[in-house]
PDB file of N, CA and C in Angstrom:
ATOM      1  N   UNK A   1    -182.250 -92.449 -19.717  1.00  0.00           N
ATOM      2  CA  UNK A   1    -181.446 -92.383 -20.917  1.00  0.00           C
ATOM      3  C   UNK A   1    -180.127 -93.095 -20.655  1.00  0.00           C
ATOM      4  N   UNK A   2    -179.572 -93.727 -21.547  1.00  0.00           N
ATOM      5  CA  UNK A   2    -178.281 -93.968 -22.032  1.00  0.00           C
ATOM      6  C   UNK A   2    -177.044 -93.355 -22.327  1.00  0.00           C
ATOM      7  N   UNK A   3    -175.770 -93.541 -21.594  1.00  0.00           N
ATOM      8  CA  UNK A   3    -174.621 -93.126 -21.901  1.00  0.00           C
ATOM      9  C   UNK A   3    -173.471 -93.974 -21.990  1.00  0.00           C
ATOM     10  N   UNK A   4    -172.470 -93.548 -22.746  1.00  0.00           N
ATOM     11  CA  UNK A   4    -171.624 -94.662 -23.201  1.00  0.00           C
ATOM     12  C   UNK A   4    -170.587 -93.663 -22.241  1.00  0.00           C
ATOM     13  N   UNK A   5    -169.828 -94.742 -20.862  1.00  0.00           N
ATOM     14  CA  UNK A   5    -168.420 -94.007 -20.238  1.00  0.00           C
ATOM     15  C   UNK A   5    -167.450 -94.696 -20.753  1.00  0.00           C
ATOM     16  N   UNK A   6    -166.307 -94.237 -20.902  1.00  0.00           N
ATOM     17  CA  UNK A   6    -164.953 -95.032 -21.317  1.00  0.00           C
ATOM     18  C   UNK A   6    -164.305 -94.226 -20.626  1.00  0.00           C
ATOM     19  N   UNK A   7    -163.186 -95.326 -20.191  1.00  0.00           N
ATOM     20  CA  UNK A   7    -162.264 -95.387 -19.161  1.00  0.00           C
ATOM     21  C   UNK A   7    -161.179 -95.378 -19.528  1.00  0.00           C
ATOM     22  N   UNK A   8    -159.934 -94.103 -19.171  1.00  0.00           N
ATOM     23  CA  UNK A   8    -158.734 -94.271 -19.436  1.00  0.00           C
ATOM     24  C   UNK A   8    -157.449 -94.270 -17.943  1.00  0.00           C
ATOM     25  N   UNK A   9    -156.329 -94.815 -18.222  1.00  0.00           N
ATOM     26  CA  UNK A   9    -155.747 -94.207 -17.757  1.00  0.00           C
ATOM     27  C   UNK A   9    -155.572 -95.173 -16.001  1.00  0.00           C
ATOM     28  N   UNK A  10    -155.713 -94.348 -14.975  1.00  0.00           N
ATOM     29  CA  UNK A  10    -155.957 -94.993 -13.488  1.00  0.00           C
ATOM     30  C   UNK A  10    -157.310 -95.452 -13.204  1.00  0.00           C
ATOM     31  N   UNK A  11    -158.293 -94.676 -13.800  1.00  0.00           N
ATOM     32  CA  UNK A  11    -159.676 -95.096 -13.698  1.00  0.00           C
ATOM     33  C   UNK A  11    -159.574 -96.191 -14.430  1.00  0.00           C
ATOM     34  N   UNK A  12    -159.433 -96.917 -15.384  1.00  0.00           N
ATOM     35  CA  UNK A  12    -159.205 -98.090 -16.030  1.00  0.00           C
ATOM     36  C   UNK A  12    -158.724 -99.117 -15.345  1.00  0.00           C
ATOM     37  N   UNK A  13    -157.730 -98.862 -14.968  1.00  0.00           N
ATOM     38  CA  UNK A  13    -157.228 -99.639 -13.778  1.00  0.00           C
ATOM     39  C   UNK A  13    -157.533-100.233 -12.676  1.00  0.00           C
ATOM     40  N   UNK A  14    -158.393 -98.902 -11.943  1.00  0.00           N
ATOM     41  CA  UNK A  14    -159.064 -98.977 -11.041  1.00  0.00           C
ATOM     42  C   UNK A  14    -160.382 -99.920 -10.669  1.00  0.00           C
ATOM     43  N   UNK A  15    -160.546 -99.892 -12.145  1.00  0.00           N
ATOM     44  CA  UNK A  15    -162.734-100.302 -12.718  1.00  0.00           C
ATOM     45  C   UNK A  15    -162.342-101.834 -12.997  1.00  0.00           C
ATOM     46  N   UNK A  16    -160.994-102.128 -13.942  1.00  0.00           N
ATOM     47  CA  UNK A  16    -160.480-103.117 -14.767  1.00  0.00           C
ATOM     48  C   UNK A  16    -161.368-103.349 -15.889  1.00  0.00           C
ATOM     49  N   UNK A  17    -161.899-102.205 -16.412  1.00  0.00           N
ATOM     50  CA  UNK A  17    -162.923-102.186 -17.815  1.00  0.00           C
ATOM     51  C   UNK A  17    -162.720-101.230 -18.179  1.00  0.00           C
ATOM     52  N   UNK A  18    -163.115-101.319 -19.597  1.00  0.00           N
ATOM     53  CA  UNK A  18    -162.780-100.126 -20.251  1.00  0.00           C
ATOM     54  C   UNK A  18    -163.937 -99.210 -20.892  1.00  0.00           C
ATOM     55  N   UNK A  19    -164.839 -99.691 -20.783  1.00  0.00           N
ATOM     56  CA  UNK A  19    -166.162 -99.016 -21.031  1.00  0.00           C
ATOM     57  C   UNK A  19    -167.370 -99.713 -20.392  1.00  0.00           C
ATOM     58  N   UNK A  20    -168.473 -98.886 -20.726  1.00  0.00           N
ATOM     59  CA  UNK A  20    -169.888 -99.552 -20.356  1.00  0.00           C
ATOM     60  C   UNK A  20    -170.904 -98.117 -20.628  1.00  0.00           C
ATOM     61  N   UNK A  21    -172.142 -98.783 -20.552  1.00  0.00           N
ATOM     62  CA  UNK A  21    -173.538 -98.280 -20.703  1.00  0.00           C
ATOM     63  C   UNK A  21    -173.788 -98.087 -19.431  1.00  0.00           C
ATOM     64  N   UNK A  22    -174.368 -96.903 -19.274  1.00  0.00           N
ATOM     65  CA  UNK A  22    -174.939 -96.004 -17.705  1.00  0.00           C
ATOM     66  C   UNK A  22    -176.479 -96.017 -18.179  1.00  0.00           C
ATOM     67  N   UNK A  23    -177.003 -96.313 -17.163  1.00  0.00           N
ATOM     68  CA  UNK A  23    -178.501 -95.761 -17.339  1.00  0.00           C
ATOM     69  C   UNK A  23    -178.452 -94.512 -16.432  1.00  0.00           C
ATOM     70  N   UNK A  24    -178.761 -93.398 -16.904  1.00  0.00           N
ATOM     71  CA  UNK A  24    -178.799 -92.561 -15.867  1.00  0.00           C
ATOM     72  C   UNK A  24    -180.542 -91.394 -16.119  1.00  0.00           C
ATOM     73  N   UNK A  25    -180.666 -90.623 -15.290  1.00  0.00           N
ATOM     74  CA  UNK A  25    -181.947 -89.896 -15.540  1.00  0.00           C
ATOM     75  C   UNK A  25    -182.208 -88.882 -16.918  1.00  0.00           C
ATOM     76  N   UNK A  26    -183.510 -88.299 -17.564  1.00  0.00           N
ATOM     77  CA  UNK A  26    -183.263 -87.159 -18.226  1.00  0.00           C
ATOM     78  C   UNK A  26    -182.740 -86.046 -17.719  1.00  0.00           C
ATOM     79  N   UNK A  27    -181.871 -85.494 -18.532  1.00  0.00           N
ATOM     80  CA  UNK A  27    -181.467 -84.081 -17.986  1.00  0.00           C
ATOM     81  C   UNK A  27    -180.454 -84.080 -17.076  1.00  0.00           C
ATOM     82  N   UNK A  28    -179.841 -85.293 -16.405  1.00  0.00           N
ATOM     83  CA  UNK A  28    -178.463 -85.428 -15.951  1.00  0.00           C
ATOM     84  C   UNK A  28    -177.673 -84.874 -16.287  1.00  0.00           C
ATOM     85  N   UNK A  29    -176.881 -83.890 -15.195  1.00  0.00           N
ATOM     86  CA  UNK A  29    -175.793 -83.231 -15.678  1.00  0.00           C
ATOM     87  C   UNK A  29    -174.136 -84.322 -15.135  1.00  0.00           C
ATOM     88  N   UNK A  30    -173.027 -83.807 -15.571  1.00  0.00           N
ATOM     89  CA  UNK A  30    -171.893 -84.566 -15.338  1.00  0.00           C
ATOM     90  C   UNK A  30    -171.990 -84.659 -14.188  1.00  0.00           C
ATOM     91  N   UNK A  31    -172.466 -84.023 -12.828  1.00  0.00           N
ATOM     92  CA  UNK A  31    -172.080 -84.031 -11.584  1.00  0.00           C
ATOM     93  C   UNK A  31    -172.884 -85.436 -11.365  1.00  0.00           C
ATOM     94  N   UNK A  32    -174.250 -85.258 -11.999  1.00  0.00           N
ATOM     95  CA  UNK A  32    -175.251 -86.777 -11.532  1.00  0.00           C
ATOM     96  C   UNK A  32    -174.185 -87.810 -11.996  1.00  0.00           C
ATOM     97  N   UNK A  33    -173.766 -87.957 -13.807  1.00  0.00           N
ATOM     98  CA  UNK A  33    -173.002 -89.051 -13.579  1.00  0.00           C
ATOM     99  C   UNK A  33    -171.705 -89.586 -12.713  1.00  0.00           C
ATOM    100  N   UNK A  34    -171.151 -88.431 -12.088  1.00  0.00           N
ATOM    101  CA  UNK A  34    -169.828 -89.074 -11.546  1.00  0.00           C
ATOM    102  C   UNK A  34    -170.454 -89.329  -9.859  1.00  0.00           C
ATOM    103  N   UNK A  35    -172.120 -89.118  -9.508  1.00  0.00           N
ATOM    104  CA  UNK A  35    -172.203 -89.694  -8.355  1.00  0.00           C
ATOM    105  C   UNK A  35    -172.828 -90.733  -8.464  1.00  0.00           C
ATOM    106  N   UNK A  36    -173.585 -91.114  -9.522  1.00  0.00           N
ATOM    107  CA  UNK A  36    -173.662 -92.168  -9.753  1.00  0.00           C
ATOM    108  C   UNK A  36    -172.760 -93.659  -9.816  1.00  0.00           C
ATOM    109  N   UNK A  37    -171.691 -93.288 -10.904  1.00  0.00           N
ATOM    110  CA  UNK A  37    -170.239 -93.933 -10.295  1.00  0.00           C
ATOM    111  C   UNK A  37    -169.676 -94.044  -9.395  1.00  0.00           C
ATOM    112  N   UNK A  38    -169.695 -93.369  -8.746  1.00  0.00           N
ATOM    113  CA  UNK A  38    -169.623 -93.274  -6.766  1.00  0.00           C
ATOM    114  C   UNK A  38    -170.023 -94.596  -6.233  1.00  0.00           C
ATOM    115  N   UNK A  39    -171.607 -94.382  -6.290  1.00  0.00           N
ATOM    116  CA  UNK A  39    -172.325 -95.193  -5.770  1.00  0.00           C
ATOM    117  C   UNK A  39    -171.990 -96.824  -6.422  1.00  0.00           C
ATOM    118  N   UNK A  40    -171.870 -96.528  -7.299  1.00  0.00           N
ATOM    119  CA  UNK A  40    -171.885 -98.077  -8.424  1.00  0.00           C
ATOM    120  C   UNK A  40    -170.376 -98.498  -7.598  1.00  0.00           C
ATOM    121  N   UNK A  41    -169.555 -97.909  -7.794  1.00  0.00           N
ATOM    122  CA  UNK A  41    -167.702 -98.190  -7.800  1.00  0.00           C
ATOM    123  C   UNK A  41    -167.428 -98.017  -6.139  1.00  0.00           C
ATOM    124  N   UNK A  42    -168.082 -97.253  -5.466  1.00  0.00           N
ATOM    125  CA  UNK A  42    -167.326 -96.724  -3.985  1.00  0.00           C
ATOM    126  C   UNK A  42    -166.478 -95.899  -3.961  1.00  0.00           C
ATOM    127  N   UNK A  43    -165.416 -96.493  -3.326  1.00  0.00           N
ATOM    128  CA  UNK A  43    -163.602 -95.463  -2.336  1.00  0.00           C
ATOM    129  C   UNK A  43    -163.362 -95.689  -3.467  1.00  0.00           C
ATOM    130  N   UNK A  44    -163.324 -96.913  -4.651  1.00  0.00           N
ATOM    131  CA  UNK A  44    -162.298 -97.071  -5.573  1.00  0.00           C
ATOM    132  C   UNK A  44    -162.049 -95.434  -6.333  1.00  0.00           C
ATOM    133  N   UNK A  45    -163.283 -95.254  -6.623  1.00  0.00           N
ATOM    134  CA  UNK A  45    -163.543 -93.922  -7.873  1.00  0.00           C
ATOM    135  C   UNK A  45    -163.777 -92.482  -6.474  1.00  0.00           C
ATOM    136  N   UNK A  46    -164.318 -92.202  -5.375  1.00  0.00           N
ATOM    137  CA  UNK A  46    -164.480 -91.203  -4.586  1.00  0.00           C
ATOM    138  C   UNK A  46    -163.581 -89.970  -4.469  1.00  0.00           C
ATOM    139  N   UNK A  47    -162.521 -90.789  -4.347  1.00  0.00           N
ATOM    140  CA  UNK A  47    -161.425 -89.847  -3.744  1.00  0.00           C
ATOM    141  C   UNK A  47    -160.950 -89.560  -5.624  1.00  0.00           C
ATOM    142  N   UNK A  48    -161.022 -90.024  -6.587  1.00  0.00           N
ATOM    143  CA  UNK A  48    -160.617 -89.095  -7.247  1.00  0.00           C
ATOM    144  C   UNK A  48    -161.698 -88.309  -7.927  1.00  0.00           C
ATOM    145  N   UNK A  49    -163.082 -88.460  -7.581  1.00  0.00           N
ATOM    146  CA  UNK A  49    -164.526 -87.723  -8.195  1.00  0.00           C
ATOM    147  C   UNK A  49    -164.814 -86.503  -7.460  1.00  0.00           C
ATOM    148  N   UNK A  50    -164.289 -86.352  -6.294  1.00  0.00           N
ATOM    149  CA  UNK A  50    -164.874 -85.625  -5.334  1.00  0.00           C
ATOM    150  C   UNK A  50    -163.553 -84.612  -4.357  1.00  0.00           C
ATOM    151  N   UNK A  51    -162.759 -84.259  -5.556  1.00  0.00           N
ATOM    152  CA  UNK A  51    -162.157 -82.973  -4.802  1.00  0.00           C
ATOM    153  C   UNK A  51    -162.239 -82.157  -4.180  1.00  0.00           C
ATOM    154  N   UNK A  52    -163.189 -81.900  -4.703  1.00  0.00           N
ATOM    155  CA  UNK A  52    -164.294 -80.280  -4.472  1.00  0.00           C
ATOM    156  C   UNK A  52    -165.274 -80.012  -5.061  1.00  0.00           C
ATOM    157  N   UNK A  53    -166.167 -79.949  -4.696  1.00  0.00           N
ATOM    158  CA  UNK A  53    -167.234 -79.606  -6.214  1.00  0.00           C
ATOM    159  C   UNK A  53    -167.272 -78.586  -6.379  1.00  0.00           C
ATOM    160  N   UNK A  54    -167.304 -78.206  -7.873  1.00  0.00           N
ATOM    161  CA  UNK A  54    -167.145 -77.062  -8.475  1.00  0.00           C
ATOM    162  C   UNK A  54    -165.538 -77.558  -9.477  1.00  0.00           C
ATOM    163  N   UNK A  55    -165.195 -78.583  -8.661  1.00  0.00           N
ATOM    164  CA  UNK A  55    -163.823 -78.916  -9.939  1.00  0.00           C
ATOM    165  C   UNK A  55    -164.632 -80.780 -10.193  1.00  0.00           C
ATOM    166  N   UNK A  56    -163.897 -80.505 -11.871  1.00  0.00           N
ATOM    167  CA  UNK A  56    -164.250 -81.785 -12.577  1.00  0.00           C
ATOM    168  C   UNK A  56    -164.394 -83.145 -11.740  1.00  0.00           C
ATOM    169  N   UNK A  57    -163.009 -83.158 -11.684  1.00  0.00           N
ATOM    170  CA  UNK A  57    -162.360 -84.441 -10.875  1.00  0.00           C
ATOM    171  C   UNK A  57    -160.869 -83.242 -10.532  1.00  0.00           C
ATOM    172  N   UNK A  58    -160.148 -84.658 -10.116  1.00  0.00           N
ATOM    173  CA  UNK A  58    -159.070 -84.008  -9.467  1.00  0.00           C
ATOM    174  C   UNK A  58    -158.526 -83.607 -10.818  1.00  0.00           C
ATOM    175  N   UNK A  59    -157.618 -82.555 -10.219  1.00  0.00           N
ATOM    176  CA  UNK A  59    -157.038 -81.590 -11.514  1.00  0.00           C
ATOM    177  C   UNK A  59    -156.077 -82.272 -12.587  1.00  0.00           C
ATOM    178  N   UNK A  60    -155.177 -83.655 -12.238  1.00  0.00           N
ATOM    179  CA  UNK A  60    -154.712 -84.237 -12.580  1.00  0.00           C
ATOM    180  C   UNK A  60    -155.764 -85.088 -14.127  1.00  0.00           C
ATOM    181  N   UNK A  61    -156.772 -85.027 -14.063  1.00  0.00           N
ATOM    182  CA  UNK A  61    -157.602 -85.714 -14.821  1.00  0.00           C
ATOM    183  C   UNK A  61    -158.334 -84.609 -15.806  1.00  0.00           C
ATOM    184  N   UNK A  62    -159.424 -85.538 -16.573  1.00  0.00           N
ATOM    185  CA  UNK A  62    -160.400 -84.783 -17.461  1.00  0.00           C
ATOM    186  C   UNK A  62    -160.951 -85.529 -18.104  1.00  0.00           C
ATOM    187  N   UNK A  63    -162.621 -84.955 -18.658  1.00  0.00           N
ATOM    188  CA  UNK A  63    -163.307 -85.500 -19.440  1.00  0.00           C
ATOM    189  C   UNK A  63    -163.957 -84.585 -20.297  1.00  0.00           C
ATOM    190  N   UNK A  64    -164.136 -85.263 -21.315  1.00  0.00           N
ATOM    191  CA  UNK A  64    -164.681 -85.082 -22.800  1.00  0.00           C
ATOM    192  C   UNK A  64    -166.012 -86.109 -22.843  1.00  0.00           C
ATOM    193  N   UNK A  65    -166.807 -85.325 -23.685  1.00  0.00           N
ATOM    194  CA  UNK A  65    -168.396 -85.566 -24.100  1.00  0.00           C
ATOM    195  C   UNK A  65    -168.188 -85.307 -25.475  1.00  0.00           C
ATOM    196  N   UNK A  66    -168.626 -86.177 -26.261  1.00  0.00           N
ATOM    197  CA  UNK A  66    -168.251 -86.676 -27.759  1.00  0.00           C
ATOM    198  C   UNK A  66    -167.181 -85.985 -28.014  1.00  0.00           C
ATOM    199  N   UNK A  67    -166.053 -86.112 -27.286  1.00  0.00           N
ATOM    200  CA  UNK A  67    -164.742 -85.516 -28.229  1.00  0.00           C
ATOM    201  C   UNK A  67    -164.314 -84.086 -27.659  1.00  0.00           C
ATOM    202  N   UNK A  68    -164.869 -83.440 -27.082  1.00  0.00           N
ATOM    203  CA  UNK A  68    -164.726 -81.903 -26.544  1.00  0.00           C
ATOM    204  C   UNK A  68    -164.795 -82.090 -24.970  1.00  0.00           C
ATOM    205  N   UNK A  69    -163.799 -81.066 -24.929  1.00  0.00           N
ATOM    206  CA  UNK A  69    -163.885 -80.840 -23.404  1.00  0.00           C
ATOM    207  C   UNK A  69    -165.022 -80.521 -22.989  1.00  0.00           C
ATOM    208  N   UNK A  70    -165.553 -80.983 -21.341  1.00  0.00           N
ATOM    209  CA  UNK A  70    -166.793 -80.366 -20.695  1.00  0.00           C
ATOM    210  C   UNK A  70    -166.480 -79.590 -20.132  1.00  0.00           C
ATOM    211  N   UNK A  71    -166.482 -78.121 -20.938  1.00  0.00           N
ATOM    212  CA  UNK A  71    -166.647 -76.894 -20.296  1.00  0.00           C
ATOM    213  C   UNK A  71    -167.102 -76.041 -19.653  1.00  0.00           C
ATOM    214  N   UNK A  72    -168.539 -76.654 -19.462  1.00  0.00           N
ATOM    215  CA  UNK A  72    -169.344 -76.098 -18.486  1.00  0.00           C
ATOM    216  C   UNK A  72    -168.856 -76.949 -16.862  1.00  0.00           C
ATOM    217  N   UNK A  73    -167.878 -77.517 -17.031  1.00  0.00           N
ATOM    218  CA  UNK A  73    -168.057 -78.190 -15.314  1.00  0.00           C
ATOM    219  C   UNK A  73    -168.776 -79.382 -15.032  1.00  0.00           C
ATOM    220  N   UNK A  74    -168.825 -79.727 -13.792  1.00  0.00           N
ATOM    221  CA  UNK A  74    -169.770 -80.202 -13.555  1.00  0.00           C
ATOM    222  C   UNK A  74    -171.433 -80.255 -13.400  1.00  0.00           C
ATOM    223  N   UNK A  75    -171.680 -79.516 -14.181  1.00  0.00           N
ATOM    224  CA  UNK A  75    -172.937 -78.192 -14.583  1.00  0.00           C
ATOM    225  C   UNK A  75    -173.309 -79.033 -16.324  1.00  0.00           C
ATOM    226  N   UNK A  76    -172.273 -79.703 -16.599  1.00  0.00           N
ATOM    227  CA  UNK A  76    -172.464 -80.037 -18.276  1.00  0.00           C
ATOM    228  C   UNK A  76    -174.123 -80.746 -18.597  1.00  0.00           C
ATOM    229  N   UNK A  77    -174.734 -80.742 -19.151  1.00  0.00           N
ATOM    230  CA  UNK A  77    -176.157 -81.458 -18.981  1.00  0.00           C
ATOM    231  C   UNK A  77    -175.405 -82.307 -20.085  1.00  0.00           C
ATOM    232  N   UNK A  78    -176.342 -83.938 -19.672  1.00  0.00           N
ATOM    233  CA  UNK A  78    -175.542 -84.860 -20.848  1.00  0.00           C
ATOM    234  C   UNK A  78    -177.130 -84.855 -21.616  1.00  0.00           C
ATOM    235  N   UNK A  79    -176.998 -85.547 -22.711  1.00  0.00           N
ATOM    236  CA  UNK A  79    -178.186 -86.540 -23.557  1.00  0.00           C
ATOM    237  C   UNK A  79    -178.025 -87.833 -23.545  1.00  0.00           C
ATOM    238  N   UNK A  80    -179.083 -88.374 -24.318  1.00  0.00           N
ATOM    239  CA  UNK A  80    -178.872 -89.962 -24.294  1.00  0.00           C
ATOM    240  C   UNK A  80    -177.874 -90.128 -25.390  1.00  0.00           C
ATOM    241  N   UNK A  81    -177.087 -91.115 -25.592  1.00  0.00           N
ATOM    242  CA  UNK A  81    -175.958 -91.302 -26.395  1.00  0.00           C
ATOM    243  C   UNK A  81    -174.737 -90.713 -25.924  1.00  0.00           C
ATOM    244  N   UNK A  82    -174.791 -89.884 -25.566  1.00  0.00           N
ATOM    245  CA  UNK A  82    -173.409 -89.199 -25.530  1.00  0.00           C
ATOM    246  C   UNK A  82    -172.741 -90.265 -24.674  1.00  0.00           C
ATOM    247  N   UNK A  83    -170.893 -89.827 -25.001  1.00  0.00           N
ATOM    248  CA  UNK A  83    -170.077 -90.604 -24.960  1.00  0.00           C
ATOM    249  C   UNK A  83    -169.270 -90.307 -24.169  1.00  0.00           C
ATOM    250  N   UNK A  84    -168.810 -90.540 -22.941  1.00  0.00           N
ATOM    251  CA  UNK A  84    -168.105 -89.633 -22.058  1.00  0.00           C
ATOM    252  C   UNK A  84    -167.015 -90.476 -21.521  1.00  0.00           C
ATOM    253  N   UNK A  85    -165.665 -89.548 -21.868  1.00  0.00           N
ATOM    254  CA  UNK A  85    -164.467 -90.294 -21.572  1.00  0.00           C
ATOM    255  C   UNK A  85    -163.626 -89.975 -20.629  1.00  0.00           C
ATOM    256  N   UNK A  86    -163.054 -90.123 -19.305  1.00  0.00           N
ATOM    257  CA  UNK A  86    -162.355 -90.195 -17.966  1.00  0.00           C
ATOM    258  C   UNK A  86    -161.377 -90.422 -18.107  1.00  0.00           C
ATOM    259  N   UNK A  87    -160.144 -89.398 -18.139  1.00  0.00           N
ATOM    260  CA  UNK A  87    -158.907 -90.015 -18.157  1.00  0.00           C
ATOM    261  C   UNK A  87    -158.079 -89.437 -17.305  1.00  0.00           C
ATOM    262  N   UNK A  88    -156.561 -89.816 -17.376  1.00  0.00           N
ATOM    263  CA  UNK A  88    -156.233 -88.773 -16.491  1.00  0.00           C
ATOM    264  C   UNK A  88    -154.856 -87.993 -17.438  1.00  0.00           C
ATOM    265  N   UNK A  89    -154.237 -87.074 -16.654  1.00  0.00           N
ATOM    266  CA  UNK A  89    -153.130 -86.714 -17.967  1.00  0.00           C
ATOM    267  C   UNK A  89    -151.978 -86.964 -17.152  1.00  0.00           C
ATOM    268  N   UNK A  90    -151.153 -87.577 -18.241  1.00  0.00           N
ATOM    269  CA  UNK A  90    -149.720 -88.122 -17.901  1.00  0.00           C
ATOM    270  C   UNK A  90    -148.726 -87.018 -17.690  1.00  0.00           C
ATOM    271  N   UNK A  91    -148.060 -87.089 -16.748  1.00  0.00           N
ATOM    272  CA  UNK A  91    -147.045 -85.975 -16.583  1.00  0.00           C
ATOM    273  C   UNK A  91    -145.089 -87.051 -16.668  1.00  0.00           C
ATOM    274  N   UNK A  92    -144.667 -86.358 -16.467  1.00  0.00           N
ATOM    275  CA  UNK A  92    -143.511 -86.600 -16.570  1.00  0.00           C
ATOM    276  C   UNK A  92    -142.315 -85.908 -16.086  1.00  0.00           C
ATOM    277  N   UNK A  93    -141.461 -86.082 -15.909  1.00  0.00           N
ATOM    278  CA  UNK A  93    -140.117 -85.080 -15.621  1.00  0.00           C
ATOM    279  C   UNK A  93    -138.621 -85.671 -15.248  1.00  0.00           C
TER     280      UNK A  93
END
């Protein structure tokens, strides 16, 4: 199946694209896609995919699946189509 990722933020930066089409398996949950990106991207994307598992990405970040937070974790099961967006959140002070 098919998924649409879009890229915000440092990951954008990082990729220098801003979206693309994943082929990934049925029944893939978020954890398959962000090791998949691993594999595709390397060190670039690692160190911020792989905090800990059991957390998203690093805490500094987040993603949304058509528009909503993935609340189940890295546990989220995707479908084909869905739209999954990587960003990170801006802080300030």
């Amino acid at each position: 199946m098919r998924v649409k990722v879009r890229y915000f933020g440092v990951i954008r930066a990082r990729l220098s694209r801003r979206e693309e089409e994943i082929e990934i398996k049925e029944g893939a949950t978020l954890s398959d896609l962000l090791d998949k990106l691993i594999g595709m991207y390397g060190e670039s994307l690692k160190e911020l995919f792989e905090v800990g598992k059991g957390e998203i990405l690093d805490p500094s970040f987040i993603v949304t699946i058509n528009g909503a937070l993935a609340r189940r974790g890295m546990e989220t099961r995707l479908k084909g189509g869905d739209s999954i967006a990587l960003m990170n959140i801006i802080c300030g002070g």
